[in-house]
Protein backbone atom coordinates (compact mmCIF):
# COMPACT_ATOMS: atom_id res chain seq x y z
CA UNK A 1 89.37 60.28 102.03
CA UNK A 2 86.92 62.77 101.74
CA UNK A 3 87.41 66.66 101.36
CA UNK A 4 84.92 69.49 101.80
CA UNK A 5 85.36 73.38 101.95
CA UNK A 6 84.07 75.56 104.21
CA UNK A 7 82.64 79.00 104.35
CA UNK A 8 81.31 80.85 107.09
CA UNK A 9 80.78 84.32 107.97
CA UNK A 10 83.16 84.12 110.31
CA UNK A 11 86.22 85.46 107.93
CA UNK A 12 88.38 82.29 107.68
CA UNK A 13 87.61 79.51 105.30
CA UNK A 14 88.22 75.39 106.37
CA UNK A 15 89.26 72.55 104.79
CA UNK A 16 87.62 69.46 105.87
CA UNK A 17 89.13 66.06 105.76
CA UNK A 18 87.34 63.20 106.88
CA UNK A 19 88.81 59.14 107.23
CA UNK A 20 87.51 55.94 108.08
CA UNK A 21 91.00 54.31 109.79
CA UNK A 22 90.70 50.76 110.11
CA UNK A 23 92.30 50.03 114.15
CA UNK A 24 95.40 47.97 112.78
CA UNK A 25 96.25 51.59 111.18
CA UNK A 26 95.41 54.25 114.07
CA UNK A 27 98.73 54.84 114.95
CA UNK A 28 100.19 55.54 111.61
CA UNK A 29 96.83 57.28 111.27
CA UNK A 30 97.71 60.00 114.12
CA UNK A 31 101.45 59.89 112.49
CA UNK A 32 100.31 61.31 109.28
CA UNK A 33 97.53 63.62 110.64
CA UNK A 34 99.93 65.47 112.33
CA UNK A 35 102.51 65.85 110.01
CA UNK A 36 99.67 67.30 107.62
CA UNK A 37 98.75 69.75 110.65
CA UNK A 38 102.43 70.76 110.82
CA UNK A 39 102.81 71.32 107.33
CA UNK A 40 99.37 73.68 107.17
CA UNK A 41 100.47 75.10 109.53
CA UNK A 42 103.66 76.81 108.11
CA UNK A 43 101.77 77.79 105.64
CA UNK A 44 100.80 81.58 104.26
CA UNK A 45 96.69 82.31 105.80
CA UNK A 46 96.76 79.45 108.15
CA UNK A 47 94.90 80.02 110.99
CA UNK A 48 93.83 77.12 113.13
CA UNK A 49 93.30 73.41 113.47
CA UNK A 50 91.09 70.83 114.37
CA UNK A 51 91.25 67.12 115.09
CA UNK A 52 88.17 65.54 115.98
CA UNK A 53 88.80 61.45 116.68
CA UNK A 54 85.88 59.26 117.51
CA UNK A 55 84.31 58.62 120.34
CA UNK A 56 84.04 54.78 119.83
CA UNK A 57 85.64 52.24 117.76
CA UNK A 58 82.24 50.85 116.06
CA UNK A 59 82.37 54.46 113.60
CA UNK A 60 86.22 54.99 113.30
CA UNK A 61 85.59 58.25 111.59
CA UNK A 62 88.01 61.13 112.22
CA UNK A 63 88.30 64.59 111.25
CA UNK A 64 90.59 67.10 110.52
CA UNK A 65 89.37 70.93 110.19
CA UNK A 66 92.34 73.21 108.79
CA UNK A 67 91.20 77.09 108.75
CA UNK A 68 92.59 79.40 106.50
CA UNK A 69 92.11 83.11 106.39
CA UNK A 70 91.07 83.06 102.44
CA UNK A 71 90.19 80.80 100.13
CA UNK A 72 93.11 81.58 97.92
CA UNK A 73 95.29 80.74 100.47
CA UNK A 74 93.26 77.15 101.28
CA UNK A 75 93.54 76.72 97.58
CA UNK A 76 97.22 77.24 97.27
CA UNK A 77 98.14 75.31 100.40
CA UNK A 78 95.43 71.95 99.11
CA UNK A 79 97.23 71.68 95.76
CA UNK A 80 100.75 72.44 97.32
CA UNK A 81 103.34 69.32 97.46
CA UNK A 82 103.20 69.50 101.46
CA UNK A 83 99.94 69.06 101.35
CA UNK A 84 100.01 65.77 98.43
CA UNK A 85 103.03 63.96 99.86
């Protein structure tokens, strides 16, 4: 899994989250991803959410975007034990 941080002018900061889901997995894939969304989402500064799945199965890449409205709050909620289980 890879993570990135985002910044933009826009006043809210984003967490990216990126996966390569092999197909046998896709299912429990979208199983986790939105219990993940569900728990940002309860969380103090959460904003919005993304989830970008691909458009073809050759680059099984998909992408979650959480936005936060500081990056204190993105901070808290990433090393939070809703976020790690």
């Amino acid at each position: 899994m890879s993570q990135a941080a985002l910044e933009p002018s826009s006043g809210w900061v984003g967490l990216v989250i990126s996966e390569i889901v092999r197909t046998d997995c896709i299912e429990e894939y979208r199983t986790w991803s939105a219990g993940i969304c569900e728990a940002a989402r309860k969380a103090p500064g959460f904003r919005a959410r993304q989830v970008i799945e691909p458009r073809d199965e050759s680059m099984p890449e998909y992408l979650i975007i959480l936005k936060f409205d500081t990056r204190t709050n993105m901070d808290r909620w990433h090393e939070s034990a809703e976020c790690r289980s």
